[in-house]
PDB file of N, CA and C in Angstrom:
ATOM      1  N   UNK A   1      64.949 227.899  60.147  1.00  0.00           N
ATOM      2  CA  UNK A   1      64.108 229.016  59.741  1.00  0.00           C
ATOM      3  C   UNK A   1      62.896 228.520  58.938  1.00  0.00           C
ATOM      4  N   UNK A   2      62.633 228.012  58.106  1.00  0.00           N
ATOM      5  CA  UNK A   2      62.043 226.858  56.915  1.00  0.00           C
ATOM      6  C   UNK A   2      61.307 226.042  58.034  1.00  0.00           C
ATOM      7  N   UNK A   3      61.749 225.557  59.133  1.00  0.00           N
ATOM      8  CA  UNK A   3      60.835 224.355  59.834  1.00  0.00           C
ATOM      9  C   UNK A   3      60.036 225.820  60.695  1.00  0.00           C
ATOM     10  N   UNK A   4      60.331 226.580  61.366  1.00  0.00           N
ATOM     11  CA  UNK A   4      59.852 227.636  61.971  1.00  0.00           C
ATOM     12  C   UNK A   4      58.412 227.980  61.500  1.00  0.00           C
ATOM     13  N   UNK A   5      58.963 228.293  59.670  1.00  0.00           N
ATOM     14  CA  UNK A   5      57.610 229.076  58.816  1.00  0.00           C
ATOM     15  C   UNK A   5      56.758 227.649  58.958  1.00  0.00           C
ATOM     16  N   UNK A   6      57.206 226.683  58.643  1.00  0.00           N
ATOM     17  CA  UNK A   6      56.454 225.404  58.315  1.00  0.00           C
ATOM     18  C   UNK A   6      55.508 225.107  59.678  1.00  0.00           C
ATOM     19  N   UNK A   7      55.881 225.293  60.973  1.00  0.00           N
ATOM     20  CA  UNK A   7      54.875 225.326  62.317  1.00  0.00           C
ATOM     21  C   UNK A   7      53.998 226.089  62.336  1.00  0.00           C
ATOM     22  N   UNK A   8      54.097 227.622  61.824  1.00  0.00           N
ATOM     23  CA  UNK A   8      53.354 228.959  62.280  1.00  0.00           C
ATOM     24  C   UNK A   8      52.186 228.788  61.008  1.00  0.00           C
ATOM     25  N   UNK A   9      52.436 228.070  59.773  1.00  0.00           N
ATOM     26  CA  UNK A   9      51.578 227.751  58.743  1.00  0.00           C
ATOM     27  C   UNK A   9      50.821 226.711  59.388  1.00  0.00           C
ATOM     28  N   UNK A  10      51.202 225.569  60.014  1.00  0.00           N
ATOM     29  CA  UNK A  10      50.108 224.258  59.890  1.00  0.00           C
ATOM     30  C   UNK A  10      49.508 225.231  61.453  1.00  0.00           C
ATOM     31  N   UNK A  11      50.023 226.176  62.339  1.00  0.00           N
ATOM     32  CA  UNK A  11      49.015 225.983  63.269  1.00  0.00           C
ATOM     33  C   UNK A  11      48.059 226.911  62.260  1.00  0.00           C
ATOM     34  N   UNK A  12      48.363 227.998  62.022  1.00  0.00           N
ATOM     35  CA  UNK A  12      47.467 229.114  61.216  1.00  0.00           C
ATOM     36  C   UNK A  12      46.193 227.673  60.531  1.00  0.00           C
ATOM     37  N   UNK A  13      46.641 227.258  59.509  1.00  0.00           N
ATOM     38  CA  UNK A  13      45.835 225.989  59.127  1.00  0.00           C
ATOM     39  C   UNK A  13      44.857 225.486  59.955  1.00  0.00           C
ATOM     40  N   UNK A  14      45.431 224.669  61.143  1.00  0.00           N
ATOM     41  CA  UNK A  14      44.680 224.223  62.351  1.00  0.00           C
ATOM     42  C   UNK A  14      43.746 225.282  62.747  1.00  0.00           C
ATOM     43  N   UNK A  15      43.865 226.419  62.855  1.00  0.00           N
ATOM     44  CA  UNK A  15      43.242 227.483  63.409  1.00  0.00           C
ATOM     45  C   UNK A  15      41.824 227.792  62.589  1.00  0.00           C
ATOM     46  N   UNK A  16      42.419 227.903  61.426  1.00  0.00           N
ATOM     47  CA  UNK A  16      41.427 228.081  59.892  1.00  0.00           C
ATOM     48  C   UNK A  16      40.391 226.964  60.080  1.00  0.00           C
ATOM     49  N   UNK A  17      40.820 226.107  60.391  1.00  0.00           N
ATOM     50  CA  UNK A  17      40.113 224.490  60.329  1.00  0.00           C
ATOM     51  C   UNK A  17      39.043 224.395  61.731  1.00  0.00           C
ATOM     52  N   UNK A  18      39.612 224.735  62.976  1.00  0.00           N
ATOM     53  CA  UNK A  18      39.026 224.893  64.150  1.00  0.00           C
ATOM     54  C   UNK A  18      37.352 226.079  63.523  1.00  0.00           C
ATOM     55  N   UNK A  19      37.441 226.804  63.068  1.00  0.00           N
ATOM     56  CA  UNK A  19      36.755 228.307  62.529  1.00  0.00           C
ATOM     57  C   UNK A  19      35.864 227.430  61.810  1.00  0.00           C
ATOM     58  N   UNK A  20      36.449 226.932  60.854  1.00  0.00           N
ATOM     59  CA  UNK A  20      35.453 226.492  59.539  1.00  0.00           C
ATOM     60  C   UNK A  20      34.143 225.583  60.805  1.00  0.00           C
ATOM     61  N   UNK A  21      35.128 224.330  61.341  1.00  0.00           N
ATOM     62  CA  UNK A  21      33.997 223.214  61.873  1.00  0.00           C
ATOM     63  C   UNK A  21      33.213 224.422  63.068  1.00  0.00           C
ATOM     64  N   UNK A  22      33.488 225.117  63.647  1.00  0.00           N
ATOM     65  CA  UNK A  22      32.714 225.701  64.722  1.00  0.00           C
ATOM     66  C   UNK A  22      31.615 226.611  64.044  1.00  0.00           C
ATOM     67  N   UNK A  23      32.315 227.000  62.775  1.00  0.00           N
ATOM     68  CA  UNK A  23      30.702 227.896  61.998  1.00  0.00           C
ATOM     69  C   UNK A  23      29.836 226.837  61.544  1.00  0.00           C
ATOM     70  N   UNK A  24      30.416 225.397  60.498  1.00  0.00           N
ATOM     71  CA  UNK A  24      29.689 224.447  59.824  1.00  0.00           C
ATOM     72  C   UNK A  24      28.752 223.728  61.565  1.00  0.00           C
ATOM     73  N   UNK A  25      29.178 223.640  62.633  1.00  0.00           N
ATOM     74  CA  UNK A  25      28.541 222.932  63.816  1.00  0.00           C
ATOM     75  C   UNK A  25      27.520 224.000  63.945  1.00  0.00           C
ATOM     76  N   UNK A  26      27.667 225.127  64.375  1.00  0.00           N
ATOM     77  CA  UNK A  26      26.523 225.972  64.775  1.00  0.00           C
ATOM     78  C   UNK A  26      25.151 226.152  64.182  1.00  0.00           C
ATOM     79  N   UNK A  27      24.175 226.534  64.442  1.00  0.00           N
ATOM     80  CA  UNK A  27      22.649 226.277  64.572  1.00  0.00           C
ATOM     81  C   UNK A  27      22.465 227.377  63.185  1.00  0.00           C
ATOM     82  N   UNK A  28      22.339 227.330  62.404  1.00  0.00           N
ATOM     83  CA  UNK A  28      22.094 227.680  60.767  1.00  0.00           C
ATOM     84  C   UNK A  28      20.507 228.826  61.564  1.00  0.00           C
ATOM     85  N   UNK A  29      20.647 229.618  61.405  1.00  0.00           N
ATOM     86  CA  UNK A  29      19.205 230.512  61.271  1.00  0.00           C
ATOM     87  C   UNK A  29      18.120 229.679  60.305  1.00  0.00           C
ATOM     88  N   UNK A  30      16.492 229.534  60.466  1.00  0.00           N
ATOM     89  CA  UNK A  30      16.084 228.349  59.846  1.00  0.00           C
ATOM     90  C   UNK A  30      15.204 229.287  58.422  1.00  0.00           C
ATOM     91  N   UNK A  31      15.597 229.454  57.265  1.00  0.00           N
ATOM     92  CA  UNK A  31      15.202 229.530  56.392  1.00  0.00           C
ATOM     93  C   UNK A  31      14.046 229.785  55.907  1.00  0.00           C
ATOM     94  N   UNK A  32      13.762 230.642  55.679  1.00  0.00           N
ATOM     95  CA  UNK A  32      12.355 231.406  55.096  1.00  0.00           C
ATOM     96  C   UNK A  32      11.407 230.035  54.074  1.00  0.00           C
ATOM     97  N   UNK A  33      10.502 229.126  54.779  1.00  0.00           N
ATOM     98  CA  UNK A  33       9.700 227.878  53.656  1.00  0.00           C
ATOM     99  C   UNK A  33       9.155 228.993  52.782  1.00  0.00           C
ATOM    100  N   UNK A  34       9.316 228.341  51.602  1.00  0.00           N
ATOM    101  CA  UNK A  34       8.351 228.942  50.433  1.00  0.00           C
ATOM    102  C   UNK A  34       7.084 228.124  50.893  1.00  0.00           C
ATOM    103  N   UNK A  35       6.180 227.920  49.990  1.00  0.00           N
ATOM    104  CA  UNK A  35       4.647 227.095  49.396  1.00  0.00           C
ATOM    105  C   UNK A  35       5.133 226.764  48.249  1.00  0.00           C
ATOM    106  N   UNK A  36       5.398 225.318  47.935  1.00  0.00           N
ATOM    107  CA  UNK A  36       6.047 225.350  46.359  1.00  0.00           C
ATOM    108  C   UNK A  36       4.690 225.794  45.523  1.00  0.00           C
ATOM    109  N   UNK A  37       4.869 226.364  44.295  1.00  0.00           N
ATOM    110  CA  UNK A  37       3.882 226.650  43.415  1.00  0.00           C
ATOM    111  C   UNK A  37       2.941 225.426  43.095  1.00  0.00           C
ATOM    112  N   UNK A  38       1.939 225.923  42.681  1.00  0.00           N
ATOM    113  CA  UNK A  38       1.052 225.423  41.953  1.00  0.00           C
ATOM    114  C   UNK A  38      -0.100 226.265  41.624  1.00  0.00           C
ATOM    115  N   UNK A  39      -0.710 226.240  40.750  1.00  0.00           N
ATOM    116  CA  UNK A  39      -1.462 226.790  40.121  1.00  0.00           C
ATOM    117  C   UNK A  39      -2.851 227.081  40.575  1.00  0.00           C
ATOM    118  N   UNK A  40      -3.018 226.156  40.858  1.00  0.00           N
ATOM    119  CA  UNK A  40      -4.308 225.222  41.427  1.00  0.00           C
ATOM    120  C   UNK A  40      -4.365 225.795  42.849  1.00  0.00           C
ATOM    121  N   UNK A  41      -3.267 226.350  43.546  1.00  0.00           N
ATOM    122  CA  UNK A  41      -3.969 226.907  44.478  1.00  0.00           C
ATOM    123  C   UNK A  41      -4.541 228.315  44.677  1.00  0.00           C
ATOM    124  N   UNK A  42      -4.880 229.064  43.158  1.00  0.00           N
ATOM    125  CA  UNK A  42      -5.424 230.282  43.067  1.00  0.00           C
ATOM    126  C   UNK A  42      -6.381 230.164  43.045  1.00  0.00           C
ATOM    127  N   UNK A  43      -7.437 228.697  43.082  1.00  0.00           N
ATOM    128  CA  UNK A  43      -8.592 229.088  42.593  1.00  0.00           C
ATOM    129  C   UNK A  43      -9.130 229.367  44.242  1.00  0.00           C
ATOM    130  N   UNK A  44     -10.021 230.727  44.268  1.00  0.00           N
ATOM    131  CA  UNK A  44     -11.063 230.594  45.330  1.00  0.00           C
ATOM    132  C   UNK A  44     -12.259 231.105  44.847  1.00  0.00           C
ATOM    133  N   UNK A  45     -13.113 232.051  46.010  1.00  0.00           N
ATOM    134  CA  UNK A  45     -14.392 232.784  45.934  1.00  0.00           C
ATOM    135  C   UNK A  45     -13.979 233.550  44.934  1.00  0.00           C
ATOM    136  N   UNK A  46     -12.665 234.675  45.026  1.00  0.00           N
ATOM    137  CA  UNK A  46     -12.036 235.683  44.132  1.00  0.00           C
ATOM    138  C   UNK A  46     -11.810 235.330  42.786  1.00  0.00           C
ATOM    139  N   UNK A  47     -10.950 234.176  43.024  1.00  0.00           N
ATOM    140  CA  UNK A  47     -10.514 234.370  41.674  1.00  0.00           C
ATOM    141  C   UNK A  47     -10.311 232.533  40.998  1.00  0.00           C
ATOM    142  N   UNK A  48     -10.696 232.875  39.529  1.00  0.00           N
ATOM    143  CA  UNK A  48     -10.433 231.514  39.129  1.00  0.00           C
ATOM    144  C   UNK A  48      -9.521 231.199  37.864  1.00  0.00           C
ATOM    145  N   UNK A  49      -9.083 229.955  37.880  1.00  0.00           N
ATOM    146  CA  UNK A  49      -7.733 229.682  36.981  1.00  0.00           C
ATOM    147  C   UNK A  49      -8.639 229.218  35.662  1.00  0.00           C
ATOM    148  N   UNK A  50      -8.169 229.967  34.933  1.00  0.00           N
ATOM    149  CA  UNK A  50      -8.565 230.088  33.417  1.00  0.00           C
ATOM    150  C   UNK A  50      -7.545 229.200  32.960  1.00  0.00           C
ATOM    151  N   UNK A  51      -6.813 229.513  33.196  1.00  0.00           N
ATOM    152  CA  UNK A  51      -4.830 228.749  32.044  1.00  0.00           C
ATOM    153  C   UNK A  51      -3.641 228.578  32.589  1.00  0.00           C
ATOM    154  N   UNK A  52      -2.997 227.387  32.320  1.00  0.00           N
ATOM    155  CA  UNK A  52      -1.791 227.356  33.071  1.00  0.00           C
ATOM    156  C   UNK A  52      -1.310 226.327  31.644  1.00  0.00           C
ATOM    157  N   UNK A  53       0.312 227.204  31.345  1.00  0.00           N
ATOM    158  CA  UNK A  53       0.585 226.709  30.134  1.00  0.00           C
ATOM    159  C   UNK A  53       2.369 226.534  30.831  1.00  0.00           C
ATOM    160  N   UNK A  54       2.417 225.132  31.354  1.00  0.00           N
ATOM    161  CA  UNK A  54       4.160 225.204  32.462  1.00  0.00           C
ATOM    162  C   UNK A  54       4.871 225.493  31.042  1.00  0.00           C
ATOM    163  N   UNK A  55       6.381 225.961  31.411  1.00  0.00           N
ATOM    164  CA  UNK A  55       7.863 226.110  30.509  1.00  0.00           C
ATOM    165  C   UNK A  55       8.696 225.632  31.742  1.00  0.00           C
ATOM    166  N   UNK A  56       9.909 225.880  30.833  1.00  0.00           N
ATOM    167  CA  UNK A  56      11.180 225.339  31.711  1.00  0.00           C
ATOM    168  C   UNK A  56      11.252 226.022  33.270  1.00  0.00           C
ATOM    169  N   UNK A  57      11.252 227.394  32.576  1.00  0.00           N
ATOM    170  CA  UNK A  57      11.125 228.399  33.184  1.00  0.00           C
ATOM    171  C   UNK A  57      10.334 228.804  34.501  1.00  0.00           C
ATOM    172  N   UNK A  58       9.454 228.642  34.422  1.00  0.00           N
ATOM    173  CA  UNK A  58       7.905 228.734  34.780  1.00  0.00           C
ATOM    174  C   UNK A  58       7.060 228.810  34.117  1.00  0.00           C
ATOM    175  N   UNK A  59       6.241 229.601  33.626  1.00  0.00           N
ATOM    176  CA  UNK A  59       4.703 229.753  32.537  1.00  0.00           C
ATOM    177  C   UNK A  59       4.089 230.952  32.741  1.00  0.00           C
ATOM    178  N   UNK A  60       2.990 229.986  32.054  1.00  0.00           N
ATOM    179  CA  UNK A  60       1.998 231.602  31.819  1.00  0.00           C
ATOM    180  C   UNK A  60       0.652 231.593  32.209  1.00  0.00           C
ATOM    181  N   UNK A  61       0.362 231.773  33.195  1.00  0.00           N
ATOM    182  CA  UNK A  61      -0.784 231.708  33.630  1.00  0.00           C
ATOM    183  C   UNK A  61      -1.915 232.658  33.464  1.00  0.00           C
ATOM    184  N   UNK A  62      -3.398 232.617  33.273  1.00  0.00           N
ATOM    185  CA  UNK A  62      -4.158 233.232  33.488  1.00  0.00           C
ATOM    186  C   UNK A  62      -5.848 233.268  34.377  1.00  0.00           C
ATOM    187  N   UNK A  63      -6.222 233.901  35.147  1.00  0.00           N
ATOM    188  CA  UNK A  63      -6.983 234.012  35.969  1.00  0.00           C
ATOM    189  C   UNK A  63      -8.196 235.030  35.579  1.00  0.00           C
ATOM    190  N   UNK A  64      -9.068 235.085  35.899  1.00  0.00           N
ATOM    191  CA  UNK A  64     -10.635 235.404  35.882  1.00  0.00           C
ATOM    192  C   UNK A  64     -10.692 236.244  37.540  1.00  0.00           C
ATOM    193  N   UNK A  65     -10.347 237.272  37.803  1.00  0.00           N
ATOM    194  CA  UNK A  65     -10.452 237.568  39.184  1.00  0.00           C
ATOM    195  C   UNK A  65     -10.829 238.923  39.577  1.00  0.00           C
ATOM    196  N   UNK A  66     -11.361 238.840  41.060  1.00  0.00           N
ATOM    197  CA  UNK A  66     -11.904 239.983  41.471  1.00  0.00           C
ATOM    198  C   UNK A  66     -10.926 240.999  41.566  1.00  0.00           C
ATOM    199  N   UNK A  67     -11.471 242.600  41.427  1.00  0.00           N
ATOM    200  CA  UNK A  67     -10.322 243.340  41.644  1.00  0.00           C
ATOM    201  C   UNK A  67      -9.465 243.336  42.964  1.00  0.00           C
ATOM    202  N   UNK A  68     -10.593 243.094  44.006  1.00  0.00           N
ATOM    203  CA  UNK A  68      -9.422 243.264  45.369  1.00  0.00           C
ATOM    204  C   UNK A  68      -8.589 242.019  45.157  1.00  0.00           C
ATOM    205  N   UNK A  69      -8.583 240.819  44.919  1.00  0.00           N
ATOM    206  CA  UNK A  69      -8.093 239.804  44.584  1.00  0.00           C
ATOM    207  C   UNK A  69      -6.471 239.564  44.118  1.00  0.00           C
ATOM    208  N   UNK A  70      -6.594 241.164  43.122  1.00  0.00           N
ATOM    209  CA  UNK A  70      -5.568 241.565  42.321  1.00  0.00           C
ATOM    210  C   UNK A  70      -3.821 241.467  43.395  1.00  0.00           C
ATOM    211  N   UNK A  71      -3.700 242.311  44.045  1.00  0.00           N
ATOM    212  CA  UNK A  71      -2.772 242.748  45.056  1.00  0.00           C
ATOM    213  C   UNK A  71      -2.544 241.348  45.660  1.00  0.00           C
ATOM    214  N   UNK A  72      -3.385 240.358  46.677  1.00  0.00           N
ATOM    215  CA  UNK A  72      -3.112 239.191  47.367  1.00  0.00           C
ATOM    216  C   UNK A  72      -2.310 238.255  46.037  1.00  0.00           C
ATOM    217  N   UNK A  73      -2.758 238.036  44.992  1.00  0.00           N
ATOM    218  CA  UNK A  73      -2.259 237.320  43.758  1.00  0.00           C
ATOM    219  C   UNK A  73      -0.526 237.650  43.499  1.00  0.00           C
ATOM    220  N   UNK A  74      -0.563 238.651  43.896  1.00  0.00           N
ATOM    221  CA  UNK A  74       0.877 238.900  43.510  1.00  0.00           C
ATOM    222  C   UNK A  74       1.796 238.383  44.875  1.00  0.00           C
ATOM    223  N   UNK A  75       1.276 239.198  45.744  1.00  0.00           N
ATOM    224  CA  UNK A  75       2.014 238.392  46.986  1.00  0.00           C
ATOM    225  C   UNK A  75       1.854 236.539  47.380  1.00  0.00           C
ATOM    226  N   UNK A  76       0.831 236.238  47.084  1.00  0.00           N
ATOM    227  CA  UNK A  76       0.865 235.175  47.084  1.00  0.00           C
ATOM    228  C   UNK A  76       1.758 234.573  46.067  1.00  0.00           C
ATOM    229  N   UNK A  77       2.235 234.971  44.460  1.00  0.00           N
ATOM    230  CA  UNK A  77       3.091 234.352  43.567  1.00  0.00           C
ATOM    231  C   UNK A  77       4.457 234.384  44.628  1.00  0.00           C
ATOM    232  N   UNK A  78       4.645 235.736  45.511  1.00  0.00           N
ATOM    233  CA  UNK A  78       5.577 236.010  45.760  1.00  0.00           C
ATOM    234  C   UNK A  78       6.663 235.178  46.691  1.00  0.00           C
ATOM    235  N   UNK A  79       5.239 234.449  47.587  1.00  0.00           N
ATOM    236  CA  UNK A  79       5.833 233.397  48.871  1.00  0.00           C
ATOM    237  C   UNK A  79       5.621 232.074  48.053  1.00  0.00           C
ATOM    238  N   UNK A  80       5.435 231.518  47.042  1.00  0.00           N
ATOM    239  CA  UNK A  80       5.739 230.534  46.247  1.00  0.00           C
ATOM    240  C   UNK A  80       7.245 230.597  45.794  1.00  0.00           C
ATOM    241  N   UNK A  81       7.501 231.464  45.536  1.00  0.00           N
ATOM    242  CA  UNK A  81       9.146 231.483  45.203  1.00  0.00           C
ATOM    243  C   UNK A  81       8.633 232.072  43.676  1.00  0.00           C
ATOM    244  N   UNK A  82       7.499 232.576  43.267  1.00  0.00           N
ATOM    245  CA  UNK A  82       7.322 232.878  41.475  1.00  0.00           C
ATOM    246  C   UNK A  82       7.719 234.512  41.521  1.00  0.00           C
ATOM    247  N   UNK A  83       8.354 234.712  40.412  1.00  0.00           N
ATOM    248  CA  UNK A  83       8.692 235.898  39.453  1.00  0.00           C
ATOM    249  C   UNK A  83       7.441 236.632  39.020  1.00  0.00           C
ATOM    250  N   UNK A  84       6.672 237.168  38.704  1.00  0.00           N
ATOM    251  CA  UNK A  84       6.202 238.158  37.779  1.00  0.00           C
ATOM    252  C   UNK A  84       7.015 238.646  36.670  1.00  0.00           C
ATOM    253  N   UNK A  85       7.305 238.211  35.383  1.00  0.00           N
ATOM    254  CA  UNK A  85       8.001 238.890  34.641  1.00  0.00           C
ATOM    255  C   UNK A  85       7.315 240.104  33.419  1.00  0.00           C
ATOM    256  N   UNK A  86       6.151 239.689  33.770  1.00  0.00           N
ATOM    257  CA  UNK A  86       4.974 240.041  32.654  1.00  0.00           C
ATOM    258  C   UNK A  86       3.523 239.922  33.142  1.00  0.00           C
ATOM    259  N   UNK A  87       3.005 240.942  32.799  1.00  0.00           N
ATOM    260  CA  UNK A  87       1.777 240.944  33.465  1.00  0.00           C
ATOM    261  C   UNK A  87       0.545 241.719  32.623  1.00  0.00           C
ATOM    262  N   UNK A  88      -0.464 240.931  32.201  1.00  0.00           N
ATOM    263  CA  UNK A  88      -1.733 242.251  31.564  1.00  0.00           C
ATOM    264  C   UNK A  88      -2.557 242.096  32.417  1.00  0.00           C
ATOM    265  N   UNK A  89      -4.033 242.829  32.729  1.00  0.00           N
ATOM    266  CA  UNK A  89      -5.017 243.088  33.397  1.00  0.00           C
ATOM    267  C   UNK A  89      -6.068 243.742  32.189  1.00  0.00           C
ATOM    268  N   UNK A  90      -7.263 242.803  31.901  1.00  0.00           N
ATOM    269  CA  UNK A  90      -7.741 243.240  30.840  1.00  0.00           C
ATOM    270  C   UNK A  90      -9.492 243.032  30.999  1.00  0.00           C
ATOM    271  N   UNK A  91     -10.579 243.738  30.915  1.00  0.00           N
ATOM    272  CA  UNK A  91     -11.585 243.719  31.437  1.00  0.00           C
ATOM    273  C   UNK A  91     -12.511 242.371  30.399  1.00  0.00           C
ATOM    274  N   UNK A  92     -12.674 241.833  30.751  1.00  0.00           N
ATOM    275  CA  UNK A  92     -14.078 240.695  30.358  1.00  0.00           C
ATOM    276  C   UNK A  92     -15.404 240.961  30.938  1.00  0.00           C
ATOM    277  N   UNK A  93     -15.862 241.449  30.005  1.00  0.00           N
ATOM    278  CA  UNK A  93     -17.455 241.746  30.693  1.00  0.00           C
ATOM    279  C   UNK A  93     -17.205 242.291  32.326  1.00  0.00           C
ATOM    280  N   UNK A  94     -17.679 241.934  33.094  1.00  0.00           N
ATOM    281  CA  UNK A  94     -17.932 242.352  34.116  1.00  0.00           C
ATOM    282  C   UNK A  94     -16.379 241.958  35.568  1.00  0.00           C
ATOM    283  N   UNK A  95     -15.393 241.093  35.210  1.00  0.00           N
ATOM    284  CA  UNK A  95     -14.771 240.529  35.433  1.00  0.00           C
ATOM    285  C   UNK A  95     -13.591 240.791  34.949  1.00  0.00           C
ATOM    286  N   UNK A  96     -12.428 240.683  35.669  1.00  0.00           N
ATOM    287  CA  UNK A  96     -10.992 241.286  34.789  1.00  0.00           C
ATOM    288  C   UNK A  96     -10.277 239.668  34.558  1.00  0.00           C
ATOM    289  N   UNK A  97      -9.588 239.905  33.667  1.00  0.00           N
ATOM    290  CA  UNK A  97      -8.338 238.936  33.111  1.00  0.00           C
ATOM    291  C   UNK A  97      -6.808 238.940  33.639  1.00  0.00           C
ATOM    292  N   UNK A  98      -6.433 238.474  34.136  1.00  0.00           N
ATOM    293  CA  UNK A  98      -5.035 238.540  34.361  1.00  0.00           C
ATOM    294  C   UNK A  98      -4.026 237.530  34.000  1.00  0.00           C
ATOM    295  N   UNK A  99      -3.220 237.914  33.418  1.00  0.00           N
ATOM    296  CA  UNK A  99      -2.783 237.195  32.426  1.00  0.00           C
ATOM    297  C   UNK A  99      -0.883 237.475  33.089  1.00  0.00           C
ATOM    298  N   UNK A 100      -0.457 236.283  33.447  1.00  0.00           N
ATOM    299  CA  UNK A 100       1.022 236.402  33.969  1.00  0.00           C
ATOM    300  C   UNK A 100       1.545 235.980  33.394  1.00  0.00           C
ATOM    301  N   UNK A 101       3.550 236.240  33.428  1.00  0.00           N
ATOM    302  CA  UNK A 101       4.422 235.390  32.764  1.00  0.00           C
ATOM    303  C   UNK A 101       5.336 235.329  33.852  1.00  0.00           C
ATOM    304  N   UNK A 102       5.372 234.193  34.450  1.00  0.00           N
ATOM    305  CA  UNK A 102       6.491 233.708  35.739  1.00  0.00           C
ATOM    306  C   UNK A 102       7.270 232.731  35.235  1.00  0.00           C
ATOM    307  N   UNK A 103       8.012 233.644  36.487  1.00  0.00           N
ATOM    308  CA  UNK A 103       9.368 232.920  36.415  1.00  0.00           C
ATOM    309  C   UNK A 103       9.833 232.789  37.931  1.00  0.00           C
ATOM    310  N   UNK A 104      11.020 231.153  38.346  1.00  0.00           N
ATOM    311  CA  UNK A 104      10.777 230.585  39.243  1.00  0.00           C
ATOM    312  C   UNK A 104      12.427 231.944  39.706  1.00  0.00           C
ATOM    313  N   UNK A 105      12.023 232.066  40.786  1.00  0.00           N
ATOM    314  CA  UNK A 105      13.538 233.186  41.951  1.00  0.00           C
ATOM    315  C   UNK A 105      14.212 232.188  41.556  1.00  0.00           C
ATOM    316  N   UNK A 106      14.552 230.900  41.780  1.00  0.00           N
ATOM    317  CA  UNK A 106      15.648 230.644  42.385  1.00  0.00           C
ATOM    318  C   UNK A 106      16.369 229.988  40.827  1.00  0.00           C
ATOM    319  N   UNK A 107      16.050 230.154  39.879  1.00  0.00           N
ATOM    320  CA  UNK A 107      16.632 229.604  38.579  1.00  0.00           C
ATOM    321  C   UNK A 107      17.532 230.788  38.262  1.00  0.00           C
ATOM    322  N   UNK A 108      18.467 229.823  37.489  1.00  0.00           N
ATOM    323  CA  UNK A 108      20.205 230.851  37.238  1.00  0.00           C
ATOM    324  C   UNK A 108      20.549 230.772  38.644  1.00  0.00           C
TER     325      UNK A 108
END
């Protein structure tokens, strides 16, 4: 009875094991590339990098930028893999300020 349970376990096992290698073999769906960050690639016609102060975390950046500018800036932090945790928008003469506090998705 004991050798019985002991067969119907190692095939169950074998079976478990067959499952695991046929999911670990199969073709992985290929992963969304970020753009790793950098700072430096905000500057254009729109908008220009005033400050970049790195932390562990991420940092705090600030920019000199056009208003339409505003909206692409965020999506662009967004396909870097950066957070927005904090954000001002503050007028300079003729020109707005934007002033971020990021943080990287994939930390914790």
């Amino acid at each position: 009875m004991q050798r019985e349970s002991l067969v119907q376990q190692r095939a169950a096992i074998q079976m478990q094991w067959r499952d695991v290698y046929l999911l670990a073999a199969s073709p992985a769906e290929p992963e969304e590339k970020l753009t790793l960050f950098s700072p430096l690639l905000f500057q254009n016609s729109l908008t220009r990098l005033i400050h970049w102060q790195p932390s562990a975390q991420g940092g705090e950046m600030a920019l000199i930028s056009a208003w339409d500018a505003i909206p692409l800036t965020f999506v662009q932090l967004a396909a870097q893999g950066m957070n927005v945790s904090r954000f001002s928008l503050t007028a300079e003469g003729t020109e707005l300020l934007l002033t971020l506090q990021l943080e990287r998705l994939n930390d914790g």
